[in-house]
Protein backbone atom coordinates (compact mmCIF):
# COMPACT_ATOMS: atom_id res chain seq x y z
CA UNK A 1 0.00 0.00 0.00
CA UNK A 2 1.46 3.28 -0.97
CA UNK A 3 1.61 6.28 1.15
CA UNK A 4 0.65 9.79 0.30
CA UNK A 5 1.50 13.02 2.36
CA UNK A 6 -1.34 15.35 1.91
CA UNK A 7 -0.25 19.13 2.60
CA UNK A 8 -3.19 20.86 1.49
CA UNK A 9 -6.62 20.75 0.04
CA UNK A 10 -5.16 20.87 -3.31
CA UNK A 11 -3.37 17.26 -2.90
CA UNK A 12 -6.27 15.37 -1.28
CA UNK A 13 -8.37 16.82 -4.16
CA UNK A 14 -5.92 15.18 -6.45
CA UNK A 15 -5.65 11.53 -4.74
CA UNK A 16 -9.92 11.75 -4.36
CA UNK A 17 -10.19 11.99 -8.19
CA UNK A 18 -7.37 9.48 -8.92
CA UNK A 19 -8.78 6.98 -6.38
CA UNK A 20 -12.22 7.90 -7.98
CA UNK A 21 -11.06 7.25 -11.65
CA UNK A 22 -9.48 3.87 -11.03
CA UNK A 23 -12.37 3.04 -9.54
CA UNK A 24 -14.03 3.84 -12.41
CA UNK A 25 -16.33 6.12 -10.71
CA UNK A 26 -18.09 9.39 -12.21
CA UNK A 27 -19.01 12.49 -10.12
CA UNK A 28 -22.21 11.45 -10.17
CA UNK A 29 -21.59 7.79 -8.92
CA UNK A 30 -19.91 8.65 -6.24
CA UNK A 31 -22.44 11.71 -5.08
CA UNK A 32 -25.22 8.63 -5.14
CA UNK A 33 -22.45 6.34 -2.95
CA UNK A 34 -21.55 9.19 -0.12
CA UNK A 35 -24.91 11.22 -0.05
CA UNK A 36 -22.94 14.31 -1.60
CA UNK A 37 -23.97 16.51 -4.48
CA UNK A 38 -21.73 16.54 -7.63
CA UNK A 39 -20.86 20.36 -7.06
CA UNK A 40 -19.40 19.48 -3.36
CA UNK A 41 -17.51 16.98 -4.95
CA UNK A 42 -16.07 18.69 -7.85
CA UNK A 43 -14.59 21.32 -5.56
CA UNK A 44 -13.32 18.95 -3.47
CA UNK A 45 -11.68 17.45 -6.09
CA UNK A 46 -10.03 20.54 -6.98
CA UNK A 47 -9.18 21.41 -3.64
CA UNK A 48 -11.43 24.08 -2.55
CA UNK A 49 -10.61 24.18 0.87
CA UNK A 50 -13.88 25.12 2.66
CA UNK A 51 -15.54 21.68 2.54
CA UNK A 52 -16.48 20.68 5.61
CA UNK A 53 -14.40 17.59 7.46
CA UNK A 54 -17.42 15.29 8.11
CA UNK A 55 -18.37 15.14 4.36
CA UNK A 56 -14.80 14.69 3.03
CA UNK A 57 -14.33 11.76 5.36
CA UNK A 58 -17.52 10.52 3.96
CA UNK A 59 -15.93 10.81 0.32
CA UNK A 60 -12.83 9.35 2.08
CA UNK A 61 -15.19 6.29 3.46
CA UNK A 62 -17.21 5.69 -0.32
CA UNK A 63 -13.64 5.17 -1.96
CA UNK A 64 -11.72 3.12 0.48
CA UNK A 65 -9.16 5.77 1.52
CA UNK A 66 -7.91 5.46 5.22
CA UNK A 67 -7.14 8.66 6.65
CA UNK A 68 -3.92 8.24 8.73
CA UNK A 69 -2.21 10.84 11.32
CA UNK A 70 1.34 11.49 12.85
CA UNK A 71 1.77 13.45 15.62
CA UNK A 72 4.94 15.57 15.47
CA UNK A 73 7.17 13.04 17.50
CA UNK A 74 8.10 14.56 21.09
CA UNK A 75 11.15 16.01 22.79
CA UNK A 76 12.31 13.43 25.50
């Protein structure tokens, strides 16, 4: 399983429209999967960053993409 850094609305857009392509998935599909409307996901997609967190982890949930954290590693 690869690993992608995401740094900014712009580069989740990107991996949520890849993911959603191989998956062979149109805007529309994927609206009816995740209870979205196209328009949400389009800007999403090109990283608009406004949308809210509980619908992109719905997105995030409809294709299969785990959403994984680091904490900055502490001082001991």
């Amino acid at each position: 399983m690869d690993t992608i850094e995401i740094h900014d609305a712009k580069r989740l857009g990107q991996l949520i429209r890849r993911t959603r392509k191989q998956q062979g998935l149109t805007l529309a599909t994927l609206a009816g999967l995740c209870g979205l409307s196209v328009r949400f996901l389009s800007e999403l997609e090109n990283g608009r960053d406004t949308c809210t967190l509980v619908r992109v982890m719905a997105v995030l949930d409809a294709l299969g993409i785990m959403l994984v954290a680091y904490p900055p590693e502490e001082d001991t």
